[in-house]
Protein backbone atom coordinates (compact mmCIF):
# COMPACT_ATOMS: atom_id res chain seq x y z
CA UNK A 1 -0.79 13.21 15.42
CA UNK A 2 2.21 12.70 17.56
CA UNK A 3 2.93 16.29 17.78
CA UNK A 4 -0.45 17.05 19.32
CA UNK A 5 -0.30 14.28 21.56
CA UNK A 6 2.81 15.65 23.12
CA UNK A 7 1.90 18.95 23.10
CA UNK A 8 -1.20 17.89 25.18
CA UNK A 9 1.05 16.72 27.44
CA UNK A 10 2.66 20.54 27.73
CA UNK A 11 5.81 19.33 25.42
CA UNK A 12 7.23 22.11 23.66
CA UNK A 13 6.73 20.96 20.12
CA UNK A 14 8.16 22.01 16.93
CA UNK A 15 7.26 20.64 13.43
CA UNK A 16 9.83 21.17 10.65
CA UNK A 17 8.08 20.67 7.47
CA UNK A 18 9.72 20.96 4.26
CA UNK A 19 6.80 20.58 2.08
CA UNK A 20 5.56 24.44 1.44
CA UNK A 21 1.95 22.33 2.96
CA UNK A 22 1.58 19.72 5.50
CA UNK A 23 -0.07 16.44 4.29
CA UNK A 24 0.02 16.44 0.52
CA UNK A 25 -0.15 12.77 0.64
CA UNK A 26 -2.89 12.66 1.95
CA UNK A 27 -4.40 15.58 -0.17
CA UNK A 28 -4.33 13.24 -3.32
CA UNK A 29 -5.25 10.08 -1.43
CA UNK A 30 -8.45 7.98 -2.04
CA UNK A 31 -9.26 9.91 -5.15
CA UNK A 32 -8.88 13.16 -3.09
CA UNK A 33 -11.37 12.13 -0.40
CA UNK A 34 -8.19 10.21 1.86
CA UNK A 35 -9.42 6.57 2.87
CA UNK A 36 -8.09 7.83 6.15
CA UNK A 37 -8.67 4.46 8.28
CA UNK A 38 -9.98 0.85 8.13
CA UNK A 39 -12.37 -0.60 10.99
CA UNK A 40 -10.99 -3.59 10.58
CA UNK A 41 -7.38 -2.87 10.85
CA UNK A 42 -5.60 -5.54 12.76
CA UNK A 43 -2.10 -6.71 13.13
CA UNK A 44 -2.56 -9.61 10.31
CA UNK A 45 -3.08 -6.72 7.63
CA UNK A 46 0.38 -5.44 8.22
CA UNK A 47 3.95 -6.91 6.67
CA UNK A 48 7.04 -6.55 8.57
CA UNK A 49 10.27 -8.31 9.03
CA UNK A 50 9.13 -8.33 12.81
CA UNK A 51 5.42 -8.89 12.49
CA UNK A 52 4.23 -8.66 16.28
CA UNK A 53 5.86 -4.80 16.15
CA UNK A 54 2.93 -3.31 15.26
CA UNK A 55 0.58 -5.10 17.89
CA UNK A 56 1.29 -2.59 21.20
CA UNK A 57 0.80 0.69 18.91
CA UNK A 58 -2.43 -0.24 17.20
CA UNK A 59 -3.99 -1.56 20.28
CA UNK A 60 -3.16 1.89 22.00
CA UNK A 61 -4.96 3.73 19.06
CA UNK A 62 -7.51 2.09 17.45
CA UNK A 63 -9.35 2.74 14.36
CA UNK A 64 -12.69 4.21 16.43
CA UNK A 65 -9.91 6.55 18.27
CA UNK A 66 -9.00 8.81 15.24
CA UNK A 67 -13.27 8.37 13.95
CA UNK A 68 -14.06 9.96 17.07
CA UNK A 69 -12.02 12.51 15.93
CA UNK A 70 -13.25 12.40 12.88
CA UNK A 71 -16.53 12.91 14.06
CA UNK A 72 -15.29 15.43 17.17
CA UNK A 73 -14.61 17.86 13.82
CA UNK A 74 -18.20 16.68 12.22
CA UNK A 75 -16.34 15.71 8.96
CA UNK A 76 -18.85 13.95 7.64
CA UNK A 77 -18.12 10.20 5.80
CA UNK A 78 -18.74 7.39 4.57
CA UNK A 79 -18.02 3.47 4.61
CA UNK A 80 -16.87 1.53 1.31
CA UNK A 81 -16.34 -1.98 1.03
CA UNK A 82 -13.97 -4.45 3.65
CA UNK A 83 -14.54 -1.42 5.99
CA UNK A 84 -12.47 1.43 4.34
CA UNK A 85 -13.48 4.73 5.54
CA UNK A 86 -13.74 8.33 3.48
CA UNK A 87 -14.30 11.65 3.47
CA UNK A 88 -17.32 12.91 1.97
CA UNK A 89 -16.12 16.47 0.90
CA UNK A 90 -12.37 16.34 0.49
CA UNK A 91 -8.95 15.05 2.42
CA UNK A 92 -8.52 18.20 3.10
CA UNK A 93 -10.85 17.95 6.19
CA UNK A 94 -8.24 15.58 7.86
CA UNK A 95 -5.45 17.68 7.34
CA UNK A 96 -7.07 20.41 8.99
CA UNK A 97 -7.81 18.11 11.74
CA UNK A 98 -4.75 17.20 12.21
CA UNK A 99 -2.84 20.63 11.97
CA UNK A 100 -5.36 22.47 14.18
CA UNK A 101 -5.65 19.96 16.70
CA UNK A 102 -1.47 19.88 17.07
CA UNK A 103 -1.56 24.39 16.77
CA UNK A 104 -4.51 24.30 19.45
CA UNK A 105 -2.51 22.00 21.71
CA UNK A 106 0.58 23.90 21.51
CA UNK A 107 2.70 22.72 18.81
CA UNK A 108 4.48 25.08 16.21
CA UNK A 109 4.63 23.99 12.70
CA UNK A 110 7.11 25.35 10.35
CA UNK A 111 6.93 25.29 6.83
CA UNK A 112 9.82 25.18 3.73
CA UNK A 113 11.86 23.64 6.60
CA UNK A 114 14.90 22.14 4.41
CA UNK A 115 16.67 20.03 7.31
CA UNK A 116 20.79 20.11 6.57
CA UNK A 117 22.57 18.03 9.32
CA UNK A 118 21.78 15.97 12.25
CA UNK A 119 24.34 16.18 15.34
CA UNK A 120 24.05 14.50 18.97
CA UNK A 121 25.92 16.37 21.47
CA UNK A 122 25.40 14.75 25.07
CA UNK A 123 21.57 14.33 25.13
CA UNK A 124 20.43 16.91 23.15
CA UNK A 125 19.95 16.98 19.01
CA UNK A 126 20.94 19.97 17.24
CA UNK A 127 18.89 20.18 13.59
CA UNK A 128 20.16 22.51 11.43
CA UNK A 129 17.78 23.80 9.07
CA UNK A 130 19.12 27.25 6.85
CA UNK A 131 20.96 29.71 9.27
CA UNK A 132 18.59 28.13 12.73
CA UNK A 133 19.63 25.81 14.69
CA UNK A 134 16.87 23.69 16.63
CA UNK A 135 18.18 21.67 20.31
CA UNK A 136 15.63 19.22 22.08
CA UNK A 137 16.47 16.04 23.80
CA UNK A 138 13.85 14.13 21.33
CA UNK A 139 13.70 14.34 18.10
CA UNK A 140 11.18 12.34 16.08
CA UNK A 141 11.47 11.30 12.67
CA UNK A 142 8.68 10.82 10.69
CA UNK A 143 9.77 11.83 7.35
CA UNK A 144 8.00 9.22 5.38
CA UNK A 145 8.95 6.56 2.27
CA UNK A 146 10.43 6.71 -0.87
CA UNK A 147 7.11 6.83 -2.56
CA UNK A 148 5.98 9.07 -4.76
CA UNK A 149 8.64 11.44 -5.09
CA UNK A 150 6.95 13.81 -7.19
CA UNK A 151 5.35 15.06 -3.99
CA UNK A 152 8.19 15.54 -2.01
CA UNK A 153 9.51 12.07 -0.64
CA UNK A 154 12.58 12.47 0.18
CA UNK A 155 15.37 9.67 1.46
CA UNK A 156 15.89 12.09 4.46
CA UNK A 157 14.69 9.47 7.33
CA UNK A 158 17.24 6.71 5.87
CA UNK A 159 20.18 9.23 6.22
CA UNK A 160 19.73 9.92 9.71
CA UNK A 161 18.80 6.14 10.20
CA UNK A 162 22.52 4.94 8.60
CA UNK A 163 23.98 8.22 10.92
CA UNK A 164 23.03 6.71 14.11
CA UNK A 165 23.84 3.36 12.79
CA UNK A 166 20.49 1.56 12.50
CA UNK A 167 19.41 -1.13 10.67
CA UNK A 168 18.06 -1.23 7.44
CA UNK A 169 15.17 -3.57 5.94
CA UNK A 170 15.94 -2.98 1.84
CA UNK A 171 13.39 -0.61 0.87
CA UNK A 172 11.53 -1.13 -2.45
CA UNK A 173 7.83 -0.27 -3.95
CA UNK A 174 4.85 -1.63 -2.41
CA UNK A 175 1.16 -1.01 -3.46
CA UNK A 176 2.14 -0.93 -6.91
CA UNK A 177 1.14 -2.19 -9.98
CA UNK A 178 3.12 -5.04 -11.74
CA UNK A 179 4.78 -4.33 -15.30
CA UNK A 180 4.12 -7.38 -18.23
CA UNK A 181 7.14 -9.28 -19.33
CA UNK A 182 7.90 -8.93 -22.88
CA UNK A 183 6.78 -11.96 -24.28
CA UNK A 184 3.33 -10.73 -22.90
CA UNK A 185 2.91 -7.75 -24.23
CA UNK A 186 1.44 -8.84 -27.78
CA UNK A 187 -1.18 -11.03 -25.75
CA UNK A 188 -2.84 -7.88 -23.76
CA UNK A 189 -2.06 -5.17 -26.12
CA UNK A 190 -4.89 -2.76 -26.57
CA UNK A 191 -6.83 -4.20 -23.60
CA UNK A 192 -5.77 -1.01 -20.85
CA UNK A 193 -8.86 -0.36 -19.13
CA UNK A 194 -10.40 -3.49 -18.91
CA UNK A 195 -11.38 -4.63 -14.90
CA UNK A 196 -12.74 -7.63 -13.29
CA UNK A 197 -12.70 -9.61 -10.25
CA UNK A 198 -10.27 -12.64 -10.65
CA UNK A 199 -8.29 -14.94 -7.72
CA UNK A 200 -4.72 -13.93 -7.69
CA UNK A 201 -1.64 -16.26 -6.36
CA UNK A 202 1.87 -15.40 -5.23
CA UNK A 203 3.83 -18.13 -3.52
CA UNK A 204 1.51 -18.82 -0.47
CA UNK A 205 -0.10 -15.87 -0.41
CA UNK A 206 -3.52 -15.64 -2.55
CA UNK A 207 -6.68 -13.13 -2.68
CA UNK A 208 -9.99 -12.52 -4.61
CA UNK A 209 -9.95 -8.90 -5.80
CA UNK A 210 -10.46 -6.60 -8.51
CA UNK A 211 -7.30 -6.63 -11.52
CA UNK A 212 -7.41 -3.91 -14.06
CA UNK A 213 -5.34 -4.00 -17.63
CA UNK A 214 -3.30 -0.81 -18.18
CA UNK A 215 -0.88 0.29 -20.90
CA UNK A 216 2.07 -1.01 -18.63
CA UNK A 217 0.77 -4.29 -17.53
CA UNK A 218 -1.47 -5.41 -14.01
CA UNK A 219 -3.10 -2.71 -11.50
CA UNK A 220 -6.01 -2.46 -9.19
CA UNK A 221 -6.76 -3.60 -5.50
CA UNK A 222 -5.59 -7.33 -6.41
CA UNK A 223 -2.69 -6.91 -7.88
CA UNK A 224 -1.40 -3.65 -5.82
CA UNK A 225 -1.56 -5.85 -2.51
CA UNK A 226 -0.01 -8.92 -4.57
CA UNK A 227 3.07 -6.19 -4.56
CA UNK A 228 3.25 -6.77 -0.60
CA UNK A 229 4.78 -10.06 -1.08
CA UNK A 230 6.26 -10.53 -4.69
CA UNK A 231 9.48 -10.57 -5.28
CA UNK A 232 11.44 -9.71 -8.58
CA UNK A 233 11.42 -12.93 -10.66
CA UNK A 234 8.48 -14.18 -8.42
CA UNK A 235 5.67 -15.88 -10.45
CA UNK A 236 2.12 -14.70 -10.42
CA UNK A 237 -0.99 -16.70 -11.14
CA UNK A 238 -4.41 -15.20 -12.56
CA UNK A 239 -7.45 -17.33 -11.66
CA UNK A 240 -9.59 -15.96 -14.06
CA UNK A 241 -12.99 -17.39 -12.82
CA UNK A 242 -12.69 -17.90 -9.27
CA UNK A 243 -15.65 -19.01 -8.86
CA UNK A 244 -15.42 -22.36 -11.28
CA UNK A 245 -12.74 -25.16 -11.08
CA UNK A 246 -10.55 -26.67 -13.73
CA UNK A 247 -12.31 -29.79 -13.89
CA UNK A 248 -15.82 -27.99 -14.17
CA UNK A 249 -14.47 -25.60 -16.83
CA UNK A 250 -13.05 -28.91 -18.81
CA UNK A 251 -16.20 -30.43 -18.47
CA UNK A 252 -17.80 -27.84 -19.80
CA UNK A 253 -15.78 -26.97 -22.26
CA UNK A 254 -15.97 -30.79 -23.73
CA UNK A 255 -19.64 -30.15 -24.16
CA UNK A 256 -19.15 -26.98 -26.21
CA UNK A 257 -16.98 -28.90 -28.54
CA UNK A 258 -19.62 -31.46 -29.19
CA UNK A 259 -21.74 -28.54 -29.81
CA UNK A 260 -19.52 -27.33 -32.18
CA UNK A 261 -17.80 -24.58 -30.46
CA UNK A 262 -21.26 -22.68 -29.58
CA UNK A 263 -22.10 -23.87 -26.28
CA UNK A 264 -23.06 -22.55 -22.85
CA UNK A 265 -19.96 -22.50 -21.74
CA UNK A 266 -18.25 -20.62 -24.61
CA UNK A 267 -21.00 -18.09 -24.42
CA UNK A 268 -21.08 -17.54 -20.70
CA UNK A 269 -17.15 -17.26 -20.51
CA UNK A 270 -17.66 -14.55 -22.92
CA UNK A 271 -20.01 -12.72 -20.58
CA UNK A 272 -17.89 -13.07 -17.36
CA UNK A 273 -14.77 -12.15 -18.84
CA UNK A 274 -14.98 -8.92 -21.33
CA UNK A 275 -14.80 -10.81 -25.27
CA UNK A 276 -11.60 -9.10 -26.20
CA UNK A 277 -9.94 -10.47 -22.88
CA UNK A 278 -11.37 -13.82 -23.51
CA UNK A 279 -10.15 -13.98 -27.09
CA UNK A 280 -6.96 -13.47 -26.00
CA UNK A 281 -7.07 -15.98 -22.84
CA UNK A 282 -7.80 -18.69 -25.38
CA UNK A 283 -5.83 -17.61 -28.56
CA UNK A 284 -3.06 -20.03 -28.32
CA UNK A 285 -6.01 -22.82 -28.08
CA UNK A 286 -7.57 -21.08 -30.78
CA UNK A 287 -4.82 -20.96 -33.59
CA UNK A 288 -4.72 -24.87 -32.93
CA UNK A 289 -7.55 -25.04 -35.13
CA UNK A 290 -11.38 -24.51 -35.18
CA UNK A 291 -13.30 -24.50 -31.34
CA UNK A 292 -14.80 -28.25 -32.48
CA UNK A 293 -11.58 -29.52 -33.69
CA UNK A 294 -9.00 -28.82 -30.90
CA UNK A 295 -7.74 -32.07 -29.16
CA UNK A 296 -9.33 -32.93 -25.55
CA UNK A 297 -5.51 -32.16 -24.73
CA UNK A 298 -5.87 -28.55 -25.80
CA UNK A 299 -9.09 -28.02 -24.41
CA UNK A 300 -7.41 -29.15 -20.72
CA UNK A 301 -4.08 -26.83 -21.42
CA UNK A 302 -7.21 -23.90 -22.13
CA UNK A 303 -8.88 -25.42 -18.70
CA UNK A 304 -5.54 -24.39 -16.77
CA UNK A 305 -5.27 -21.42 -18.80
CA UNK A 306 -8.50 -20.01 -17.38
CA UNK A 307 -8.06 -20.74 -13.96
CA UNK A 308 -4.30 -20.65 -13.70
CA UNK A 309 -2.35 -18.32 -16.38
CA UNK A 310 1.14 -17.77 -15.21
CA UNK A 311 4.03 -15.17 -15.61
CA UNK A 312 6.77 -13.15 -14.23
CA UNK A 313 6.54 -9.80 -13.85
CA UNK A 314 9.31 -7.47 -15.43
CA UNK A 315 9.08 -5.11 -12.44
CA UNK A 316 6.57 -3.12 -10.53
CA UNK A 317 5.55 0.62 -12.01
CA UNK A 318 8.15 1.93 -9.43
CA UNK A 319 7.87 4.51 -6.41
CA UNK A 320 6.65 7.13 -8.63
CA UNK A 321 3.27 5.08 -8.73
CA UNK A 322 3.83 3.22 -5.84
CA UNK A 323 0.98 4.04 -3.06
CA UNK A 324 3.68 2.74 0.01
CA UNK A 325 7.13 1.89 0.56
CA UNK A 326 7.94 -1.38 1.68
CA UNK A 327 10.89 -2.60 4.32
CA UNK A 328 12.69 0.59 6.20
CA UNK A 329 14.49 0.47 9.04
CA UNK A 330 14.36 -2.02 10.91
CA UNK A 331 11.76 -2.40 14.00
CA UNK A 332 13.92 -4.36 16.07
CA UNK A 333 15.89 -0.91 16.62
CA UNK A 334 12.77 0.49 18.65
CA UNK A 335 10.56 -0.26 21.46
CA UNK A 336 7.13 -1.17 19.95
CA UNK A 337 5.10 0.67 22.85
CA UNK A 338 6.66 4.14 22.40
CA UNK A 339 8.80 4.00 18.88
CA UNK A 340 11.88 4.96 20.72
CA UNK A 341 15.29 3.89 19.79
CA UNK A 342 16.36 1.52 22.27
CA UNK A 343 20.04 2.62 21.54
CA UNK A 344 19.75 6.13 21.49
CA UNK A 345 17.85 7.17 24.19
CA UNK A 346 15.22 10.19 23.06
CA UNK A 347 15.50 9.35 18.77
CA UNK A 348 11.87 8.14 17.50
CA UNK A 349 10.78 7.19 14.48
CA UNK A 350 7.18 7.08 13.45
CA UNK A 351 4.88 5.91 10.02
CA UNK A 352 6.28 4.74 6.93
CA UNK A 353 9.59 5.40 7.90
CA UNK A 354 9.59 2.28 9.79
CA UNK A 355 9.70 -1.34 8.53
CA UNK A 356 5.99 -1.80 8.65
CA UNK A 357 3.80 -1.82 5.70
CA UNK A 358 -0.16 -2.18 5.47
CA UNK A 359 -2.60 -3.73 2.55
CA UNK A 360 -4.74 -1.07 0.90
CA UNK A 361 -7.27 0.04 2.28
CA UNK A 362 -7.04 2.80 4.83
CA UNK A 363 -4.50 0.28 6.78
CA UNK A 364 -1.09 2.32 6.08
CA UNK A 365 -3.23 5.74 7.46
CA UNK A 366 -4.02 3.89 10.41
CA UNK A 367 -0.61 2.72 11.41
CA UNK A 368 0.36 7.17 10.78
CA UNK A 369 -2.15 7.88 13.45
CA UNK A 370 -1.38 4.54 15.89
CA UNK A 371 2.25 4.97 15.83
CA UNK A 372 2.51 8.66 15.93
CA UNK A 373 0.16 8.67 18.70
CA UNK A 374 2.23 5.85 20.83
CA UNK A 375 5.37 8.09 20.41
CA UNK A 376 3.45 11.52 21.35
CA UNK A 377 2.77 9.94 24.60
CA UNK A 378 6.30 8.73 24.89
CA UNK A 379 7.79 12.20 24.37
């Protein structure tokens, strides 16, 4: 994106690319079809250190900028829920966009690029990549996170960051699922696979989403935003049934014990929530004694049980599983029109790189095309 904006502008524009492909993030994205932008994104689906950074960059390219593109190339696709955009066919469709539309305007990408040292001499950046030496007075880095490693991430961009003596936001795994804690383990053994919609809690922060069980512990859309904002020792809450109260669900579940532990309640909960799930949800109730037995005291600790089970998780699943990296260098370092370093004049630094991370959903894409775009028309 930014190197076909500025070679648009008749920049002379050279990629280094040390992947032996461009893109392969976004090859294996969205299933393989890339959930390449949101038409919702705004500024309040982004987490940053320094929040209002993002603002001048996504207002310059919008979501309907890169799906006129989109369309421009007649890839043809489609809308999911909360606005998240796809590809019909494949993500390979927007990396040919992308790669043909920066070769058309000019630019030269170079492949199996391995980039060995970073100098400033005067105004102009020497890269030295094998036995070449490159010289431009800008140089933009857009070299990505730390996530997934497996296809290539390097920790390239936070070298040359500490070099020119930038600030640092601590980087760790975002859009990631969240590993049990020991003593929960026996509870959701043999339950991987299982998914529902449930309310999710972190501190302030709280959504309605989809949670799936895995071997590890917590995944799926809930719990991989949830990531955005916990911290390690950070407690989560699982509203089970959303859509109910504790005081409805005691209620209710008072009745069922006056029906002798075969009421509506008991029979519904075990349609909302898969049975296995549900036995396990109330098995410390449960061992207490038979359903019409257990104490109105028990039936109120299995009330808050339903709507608010807690725990800590051990960790997330880590940057190999990780969708994003959160924190990066620091935004204060740049100017949030054009990405440029404000204290080294012609240094850029683009995308996930940068201390600005968005919810899933096509939001993270989106902030790739608006803030590579804002530099190429810097450059």
């Amino acid at each position: 994106m930014c190197a076909a904006e500025a070679a648009t502008r008749v920049r002379n524009v050279l990629v280094l690319e040390q992947g032996h492909r461009p893109g392969p993030k976004i090859l294996v994205s969205g299933g393989g079809r890339c959930n390449f932008t949101n038409i919702y994104a705004k500024p309040s689906n982004y987490y940053s250190s320094n929040p209002n950074f993002v603002n001048e960059a996504l207002n310059l390219f919008k979501p309907k900028n890169f799906i006129a593109l989109v369309k421009e190339r007649r890839i043809s696709y489609h809308k999911k829920k909360d606005g998240q955009l796809f590809c019909d066919k494949s993500a390979k469709e927007i990396i040919d966009l992308l790669v043909t539309r920066a070769e058309t305007s000019g630019a030269k990408l170079l492949l199996d690029q391995k980039v060995q040292q970073v100098s400033r001499v005067g105004e102009i950046f020497n890269v030295l990549v094998g036995n070449e030496t490159y010289q431009s007075p800008r140089l933009v880095v857009a070299t990505g996170g730390l996530s997934w490693p497996q296809l290539g991430a390097t920790d390239l961009g936070f070298q040359l960051a500490r070099q020119f003596d930038l600030k640092i936001i601590e980087p760790s795994p975002a859009l990631a699922g969240l590993h049990f804690p020991a003593r929960e383990i026996d509870r959701f053994r043999d339950l991987a696979g299982i998914h529902l919609r449930v309310g999710i809690s972190c501190g302030d922060w709280n959504m309605e989403e989809d949670i799936m069980i895995t071997h590890k512990g917590l995944s799926g859309p809930v719990i991989l935003n949830a990531s955005l904002v916990w911290k390690p020792g950070q407690e989560i809450v699982i509203n089970w049934v959303p859509e109910l109260t504790v005081e409805s669900t005691y209620r209710q579940l008072k009745k069922d014990k006056t029906a002798g532990g075969r009421g509506e309640f008991r029979v519904w909960f075990s349609e909302r929530i898969p049975r296995r799930l549900a036995e396990r949800i109330a098995w410390n109730a449960e061992a207490r004694g038979s359903w019409a037995e257990l104490s109105d005291e028990c039936l109120l600790a299995l009330a808050n049980d339903i709507h608010a089970y807690r725990f800590v998780p051990a960790d997330t699943f880590g940057y190999r599983m990780a969708e994003v990296m959160k924190g990066g260098v620091d935004t204060r370092e740049f100017s949030p029109k054009t990405m440029e370093c404000l204290k080294v004049p012609g240094l850029f630094f683009i995308g996930e790189i940068l201390d600005v991370t968005g919810q899933l959903g096509g939001f993270n894409f989106q902030w790739a095309w608006s803030s590579g775009f804002a530099a190429g028309q810097a450059l």
